[in-house]
C-alpha atoms as a PDB file:
ATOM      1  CA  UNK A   1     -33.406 -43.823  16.944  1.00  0.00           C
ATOM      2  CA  UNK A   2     -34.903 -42.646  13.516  1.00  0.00           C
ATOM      3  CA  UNK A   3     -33.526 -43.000  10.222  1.00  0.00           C
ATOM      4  CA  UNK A   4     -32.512 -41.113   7.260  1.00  0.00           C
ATOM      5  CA  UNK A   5     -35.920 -41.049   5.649  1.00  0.00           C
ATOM      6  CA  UNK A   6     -38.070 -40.413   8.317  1.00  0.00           C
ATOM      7  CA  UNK A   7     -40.314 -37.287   8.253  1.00  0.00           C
ATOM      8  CA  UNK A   8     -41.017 -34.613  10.805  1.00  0.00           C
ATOM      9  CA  UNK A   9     -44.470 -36.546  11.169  1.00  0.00           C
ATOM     10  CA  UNK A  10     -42.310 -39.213  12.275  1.00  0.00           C
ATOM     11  CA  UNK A  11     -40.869 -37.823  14.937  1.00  0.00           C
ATOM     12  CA  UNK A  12     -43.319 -36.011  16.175  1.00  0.00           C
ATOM     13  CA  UNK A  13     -45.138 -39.063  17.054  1.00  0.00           C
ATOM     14  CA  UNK A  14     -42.100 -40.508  18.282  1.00  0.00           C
ATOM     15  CA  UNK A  15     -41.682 -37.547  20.615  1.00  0.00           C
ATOM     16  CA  UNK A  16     -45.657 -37.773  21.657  1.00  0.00           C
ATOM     17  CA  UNK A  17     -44.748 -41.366  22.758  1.00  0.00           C
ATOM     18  CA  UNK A  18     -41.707 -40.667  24.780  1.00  0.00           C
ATOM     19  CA  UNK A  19     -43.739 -38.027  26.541  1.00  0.00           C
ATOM     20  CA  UNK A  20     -46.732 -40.542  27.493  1.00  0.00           C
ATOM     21  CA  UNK A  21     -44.455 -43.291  28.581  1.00  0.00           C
ATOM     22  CA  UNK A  22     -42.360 -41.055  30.837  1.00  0.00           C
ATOM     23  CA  UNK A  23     -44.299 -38.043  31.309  1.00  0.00           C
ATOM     24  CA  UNK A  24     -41.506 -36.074  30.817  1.00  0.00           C
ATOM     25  CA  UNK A  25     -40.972 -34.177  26.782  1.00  0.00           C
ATOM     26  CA  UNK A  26     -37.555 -34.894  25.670  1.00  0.00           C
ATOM     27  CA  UNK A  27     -34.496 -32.817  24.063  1.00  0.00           C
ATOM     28  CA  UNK A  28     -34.957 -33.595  20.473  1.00  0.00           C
ATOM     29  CA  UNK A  29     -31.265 -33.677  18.028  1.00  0.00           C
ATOM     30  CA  UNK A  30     -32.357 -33.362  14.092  1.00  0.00           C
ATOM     31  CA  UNK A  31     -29.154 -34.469  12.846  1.00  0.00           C
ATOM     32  CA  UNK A  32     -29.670 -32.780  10.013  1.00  0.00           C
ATOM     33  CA  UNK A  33     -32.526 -30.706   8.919  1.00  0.00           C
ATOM     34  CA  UNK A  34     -32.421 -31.336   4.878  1.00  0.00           C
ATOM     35  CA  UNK A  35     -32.191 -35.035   5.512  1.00  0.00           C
ATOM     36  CA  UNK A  36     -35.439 -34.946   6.895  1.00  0.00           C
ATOM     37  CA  UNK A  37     -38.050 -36.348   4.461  1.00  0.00           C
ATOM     38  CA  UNK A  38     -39.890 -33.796   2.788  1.00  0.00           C
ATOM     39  CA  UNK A  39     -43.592 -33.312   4.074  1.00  0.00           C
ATOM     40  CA  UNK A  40     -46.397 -35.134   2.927  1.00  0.00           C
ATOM     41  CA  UNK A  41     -47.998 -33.718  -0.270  1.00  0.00           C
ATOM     42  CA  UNK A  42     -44.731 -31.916  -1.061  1.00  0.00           C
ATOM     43  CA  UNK A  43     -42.572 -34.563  -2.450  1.00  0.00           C
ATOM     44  CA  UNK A  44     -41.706 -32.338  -5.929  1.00  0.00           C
ATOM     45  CA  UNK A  45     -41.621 -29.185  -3.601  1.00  0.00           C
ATOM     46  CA  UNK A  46     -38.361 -26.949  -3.949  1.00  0.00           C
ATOM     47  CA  UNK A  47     -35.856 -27.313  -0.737  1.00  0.00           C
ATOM     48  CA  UNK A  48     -36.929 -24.339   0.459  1.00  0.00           C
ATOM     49  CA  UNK A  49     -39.826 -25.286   0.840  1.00  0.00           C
ATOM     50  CA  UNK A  50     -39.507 -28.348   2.574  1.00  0.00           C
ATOM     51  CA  UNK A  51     -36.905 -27.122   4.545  1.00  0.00           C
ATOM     52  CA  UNK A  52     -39.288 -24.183   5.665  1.00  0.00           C
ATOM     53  CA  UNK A  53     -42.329 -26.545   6.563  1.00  0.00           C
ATOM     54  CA  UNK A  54     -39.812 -29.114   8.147  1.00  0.00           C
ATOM     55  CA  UNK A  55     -38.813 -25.610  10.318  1.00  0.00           C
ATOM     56  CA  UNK A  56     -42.556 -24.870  11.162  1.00  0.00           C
ATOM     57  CA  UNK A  57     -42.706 -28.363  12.339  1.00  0.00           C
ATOM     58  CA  UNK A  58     -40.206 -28.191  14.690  1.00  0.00           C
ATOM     59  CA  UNK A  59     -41.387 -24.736  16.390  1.00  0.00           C
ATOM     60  CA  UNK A  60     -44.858 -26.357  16.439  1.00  0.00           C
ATOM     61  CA  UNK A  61     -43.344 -29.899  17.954  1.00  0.00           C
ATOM     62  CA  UNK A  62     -41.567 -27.401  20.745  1.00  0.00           C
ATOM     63  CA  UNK A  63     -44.241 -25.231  21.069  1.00  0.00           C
ATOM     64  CA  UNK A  64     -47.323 -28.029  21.580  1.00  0.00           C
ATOM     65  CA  UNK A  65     -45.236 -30.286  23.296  1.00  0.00           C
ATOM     66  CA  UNK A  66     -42.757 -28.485  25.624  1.00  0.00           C
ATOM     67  CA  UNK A  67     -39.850 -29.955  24.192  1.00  0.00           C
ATOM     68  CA  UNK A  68     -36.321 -28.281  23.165  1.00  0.00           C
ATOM     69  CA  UNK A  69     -35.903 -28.940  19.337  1.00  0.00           C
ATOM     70  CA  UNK A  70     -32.009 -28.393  18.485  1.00  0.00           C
ATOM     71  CA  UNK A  71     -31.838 -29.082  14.532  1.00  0.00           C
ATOM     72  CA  UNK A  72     -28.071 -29.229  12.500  1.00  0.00           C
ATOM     73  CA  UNK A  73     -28.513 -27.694   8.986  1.00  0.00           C
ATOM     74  CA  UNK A  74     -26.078 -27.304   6.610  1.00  0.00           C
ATOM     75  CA  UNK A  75     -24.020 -24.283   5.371  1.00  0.00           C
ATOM     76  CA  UNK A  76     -24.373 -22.510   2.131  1.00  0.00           C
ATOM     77  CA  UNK A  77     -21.025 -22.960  -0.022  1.00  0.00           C
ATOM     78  CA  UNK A  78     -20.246 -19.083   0.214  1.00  0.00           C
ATOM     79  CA  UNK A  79     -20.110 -19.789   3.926  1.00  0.00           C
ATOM     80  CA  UNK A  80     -17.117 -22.246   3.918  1.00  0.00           C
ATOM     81  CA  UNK A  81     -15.206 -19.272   3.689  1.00  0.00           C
ATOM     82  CA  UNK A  82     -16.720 -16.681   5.929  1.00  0.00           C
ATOM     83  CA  UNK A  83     -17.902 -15.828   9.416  1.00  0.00           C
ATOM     84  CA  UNK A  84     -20.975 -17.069  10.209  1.00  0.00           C
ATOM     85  CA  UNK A  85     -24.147 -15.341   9.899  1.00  0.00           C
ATOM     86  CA  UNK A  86     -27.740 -15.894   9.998  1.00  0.00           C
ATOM     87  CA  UNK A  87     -27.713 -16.190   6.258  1.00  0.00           C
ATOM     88  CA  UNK A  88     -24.941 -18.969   6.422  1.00  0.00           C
ATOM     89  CA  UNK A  89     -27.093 -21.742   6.240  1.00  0.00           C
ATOM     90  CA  UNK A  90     -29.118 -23.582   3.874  1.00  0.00           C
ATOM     91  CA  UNK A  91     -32.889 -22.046   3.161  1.00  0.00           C
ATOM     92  CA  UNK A  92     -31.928 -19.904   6.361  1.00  0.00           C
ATOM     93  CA  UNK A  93     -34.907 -18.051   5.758  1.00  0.00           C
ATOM     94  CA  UNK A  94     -37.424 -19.404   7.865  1.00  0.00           C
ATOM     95  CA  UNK A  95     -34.436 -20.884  10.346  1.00  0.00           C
ATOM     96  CA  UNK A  96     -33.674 -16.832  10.938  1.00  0.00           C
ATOM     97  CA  UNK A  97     -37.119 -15.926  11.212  1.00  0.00           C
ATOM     98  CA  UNK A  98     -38.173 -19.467  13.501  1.00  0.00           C
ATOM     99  CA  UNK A  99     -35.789 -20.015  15.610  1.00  0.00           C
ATOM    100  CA  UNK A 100     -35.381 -18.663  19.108  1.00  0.00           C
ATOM    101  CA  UNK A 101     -31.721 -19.157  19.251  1.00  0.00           C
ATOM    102  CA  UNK A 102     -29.461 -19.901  16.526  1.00  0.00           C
ATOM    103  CA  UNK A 103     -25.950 -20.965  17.105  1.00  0.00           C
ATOM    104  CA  UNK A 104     -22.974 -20.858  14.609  1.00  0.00           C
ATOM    105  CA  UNK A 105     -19.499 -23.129  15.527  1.00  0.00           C
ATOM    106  CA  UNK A 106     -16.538 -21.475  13.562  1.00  0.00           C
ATOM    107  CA  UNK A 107     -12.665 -21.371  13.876  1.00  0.00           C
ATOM    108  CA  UNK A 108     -11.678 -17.987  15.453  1.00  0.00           C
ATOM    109  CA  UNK A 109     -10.088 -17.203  12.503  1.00  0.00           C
ATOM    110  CA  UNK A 110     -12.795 -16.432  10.447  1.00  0.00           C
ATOM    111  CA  UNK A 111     -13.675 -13.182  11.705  1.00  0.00           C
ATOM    112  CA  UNK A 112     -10.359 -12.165   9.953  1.00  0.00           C
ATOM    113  CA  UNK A 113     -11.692 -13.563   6.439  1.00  0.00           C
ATOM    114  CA  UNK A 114     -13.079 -10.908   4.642  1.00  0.00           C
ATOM    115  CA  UNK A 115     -13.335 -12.480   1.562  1.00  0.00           C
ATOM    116  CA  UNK A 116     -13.644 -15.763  -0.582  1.00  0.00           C
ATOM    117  CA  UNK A 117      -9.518 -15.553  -1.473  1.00  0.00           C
ATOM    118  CA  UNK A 118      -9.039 -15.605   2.350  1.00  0.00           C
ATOM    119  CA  UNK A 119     -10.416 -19.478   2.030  1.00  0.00           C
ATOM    120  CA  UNK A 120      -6.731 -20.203   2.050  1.00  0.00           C
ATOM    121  CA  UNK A 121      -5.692 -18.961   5.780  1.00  0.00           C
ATOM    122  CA  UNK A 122      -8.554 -21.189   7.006  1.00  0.00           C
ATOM    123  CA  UNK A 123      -7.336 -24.219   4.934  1.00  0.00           C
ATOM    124  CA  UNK A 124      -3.678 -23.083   6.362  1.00  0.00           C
ATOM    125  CA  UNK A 125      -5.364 -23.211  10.134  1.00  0.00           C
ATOM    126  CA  UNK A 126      -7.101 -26.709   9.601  1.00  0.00           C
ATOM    127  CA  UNK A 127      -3.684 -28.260   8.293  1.00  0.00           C
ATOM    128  CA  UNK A 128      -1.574 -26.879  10.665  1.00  0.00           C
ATOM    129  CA  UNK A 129      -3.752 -27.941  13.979  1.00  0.00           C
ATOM    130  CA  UNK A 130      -4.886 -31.243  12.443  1.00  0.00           C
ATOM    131  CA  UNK A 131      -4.752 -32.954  16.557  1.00  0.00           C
ATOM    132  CA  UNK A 132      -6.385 -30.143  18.272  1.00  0.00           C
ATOM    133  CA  UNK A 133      -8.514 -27.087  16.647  1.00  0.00           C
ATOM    134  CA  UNK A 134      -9.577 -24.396  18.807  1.00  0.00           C
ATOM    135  CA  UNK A 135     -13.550 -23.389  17.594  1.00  0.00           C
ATOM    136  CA  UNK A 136     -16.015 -20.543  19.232  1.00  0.00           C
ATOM    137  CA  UNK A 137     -19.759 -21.054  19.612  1.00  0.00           C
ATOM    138  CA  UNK A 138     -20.784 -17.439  17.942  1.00  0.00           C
ATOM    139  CA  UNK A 139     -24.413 -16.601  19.077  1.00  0.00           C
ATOM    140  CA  UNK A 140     -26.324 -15.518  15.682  1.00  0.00           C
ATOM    141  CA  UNK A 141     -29.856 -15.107  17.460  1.00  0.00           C
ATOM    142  CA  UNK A 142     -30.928 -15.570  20.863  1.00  0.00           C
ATOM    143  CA  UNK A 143     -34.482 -13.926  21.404  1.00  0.00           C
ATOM    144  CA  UNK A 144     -34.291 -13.943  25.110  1.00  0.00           C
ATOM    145  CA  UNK A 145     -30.860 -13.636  25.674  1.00  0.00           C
ATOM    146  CA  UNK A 146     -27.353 -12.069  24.871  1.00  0.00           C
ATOM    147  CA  UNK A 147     -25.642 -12.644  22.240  1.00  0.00           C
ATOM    148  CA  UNK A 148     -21.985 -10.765  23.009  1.00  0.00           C
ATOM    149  CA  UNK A 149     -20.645 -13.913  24.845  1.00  0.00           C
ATOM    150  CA  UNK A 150     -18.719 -16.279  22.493  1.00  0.00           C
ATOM    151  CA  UNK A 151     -17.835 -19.511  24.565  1.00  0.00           C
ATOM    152  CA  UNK A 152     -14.332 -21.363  23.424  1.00  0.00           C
ATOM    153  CA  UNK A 153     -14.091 -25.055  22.816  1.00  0.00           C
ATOM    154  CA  UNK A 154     -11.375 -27.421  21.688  1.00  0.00           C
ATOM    155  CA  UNK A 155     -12.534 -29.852  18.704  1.00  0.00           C
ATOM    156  CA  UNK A 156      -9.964 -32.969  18.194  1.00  0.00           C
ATOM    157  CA  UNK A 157     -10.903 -34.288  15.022  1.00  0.00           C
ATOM    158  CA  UNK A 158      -9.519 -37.645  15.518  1.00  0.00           C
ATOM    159  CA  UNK A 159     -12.119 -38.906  18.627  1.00  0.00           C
ATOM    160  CA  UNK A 160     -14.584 -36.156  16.768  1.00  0.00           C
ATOM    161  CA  UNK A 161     -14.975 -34.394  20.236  1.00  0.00           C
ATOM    162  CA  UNK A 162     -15.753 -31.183  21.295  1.00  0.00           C
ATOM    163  CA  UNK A 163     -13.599 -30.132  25.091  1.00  0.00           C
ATOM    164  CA  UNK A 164     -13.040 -27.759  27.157  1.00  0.00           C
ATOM    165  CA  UNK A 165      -9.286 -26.486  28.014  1.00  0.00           C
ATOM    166  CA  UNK A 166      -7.333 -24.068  28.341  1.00  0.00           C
ATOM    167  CA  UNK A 167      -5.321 -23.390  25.668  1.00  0.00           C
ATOM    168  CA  UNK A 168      -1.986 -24.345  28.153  1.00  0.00           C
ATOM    169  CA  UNK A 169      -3.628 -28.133  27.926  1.00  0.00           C
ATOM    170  CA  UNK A 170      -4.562 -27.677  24.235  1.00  0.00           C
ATOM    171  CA  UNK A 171      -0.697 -26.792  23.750  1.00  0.00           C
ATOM    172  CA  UNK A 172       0.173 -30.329  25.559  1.00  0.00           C
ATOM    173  CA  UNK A 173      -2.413 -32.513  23.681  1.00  0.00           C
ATOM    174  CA  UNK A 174      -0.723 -31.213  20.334  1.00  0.00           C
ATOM    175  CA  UNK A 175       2.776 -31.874  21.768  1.00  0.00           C
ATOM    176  CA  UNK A 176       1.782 -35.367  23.032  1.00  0.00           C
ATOM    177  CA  UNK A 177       0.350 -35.727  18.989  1.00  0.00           C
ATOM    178  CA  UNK A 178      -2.847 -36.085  19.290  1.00  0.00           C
ATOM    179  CA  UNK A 179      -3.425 -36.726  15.895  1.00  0.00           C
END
């Protein structure tokens, strides 16, 4: 386990360790991206910047060592609001051009927001399932796959878990008050 101000070169050589002592490269969680240190050398760099070398690391990390990098970044404010897109995210410029697959978790009412007024229907949808919230995995980028499929999941905020059901046992967990 890392902390909050550990850098990329931090991990890495965490990572390079794990792989020597079991021979095997690990899935790496960055949990999340812009709470990363910034680089060496770039301490009075914009975020952008950081957040683009801290990307290059990663891909490099994966690439050298064979490992799976999965890395949470944070939304841009206009996104709150809207469906997710490659631009949704902070500095996504690099994390659009980087990545090999880029995954987006919204409510399934966002793709009927079409604009920042709509903000209120998703505030409307978060109050009114506060036990059990149904979310879809939408598939921004996936450069050796599909991307049509759009996989279902139930979030219950309360044991901050993501499940599987159908939406006949989501029904029951909000009847039984999951909350």
């Amino acid at each position: 386990m890392l902390f909050r101000s550990t850098s990329m070169e931090n991990i890495r050589a965490k990572v390079e360790e794990v792989c020597r002592v079991t021979g095997k490269p690990p899935v790496v969680f960055i949990d999340y991206l812009q709470m990363v240190a910034a680089p060496e050398g770039m301490e009075s760099a914009t975020d952008k910047q950081t957040t683009d070398r801290k990307i290059l690391a990663c891909k490099v990390m994966s690439r050298e060592l064979g490992t799976p990098v999965i890395a949470i970044s944070s939304l841009n404010r206009k996104s709150y609001y809207a469906p997710m897109a490659l631009d949704s995210f902070k500095e996504s410029g690099s994390i659009e051009y980087s990545a090999d697959v880029v995954l987006g978790l919204q409510f399934p009412i966002m793709e009927q927001v079409k604009k920042e007024e709509d903000g209120r229907k998703v505030e409307q949808y978060v109050k009114e399932n506060t036990a059990v919230r149904e979310v879809e995995v939408k598939i921004l980028k996936n450069r050796n796959g599909g991307m049509a499929e759009r996989p279902r999941y139930y979030f219950i905020p309360r044991l901050n878990l993501f499940i599987e059901m159908t939406e006949e046992e989501a029904q029951q967990a909000r009847e039984r008050g999951l909350k």
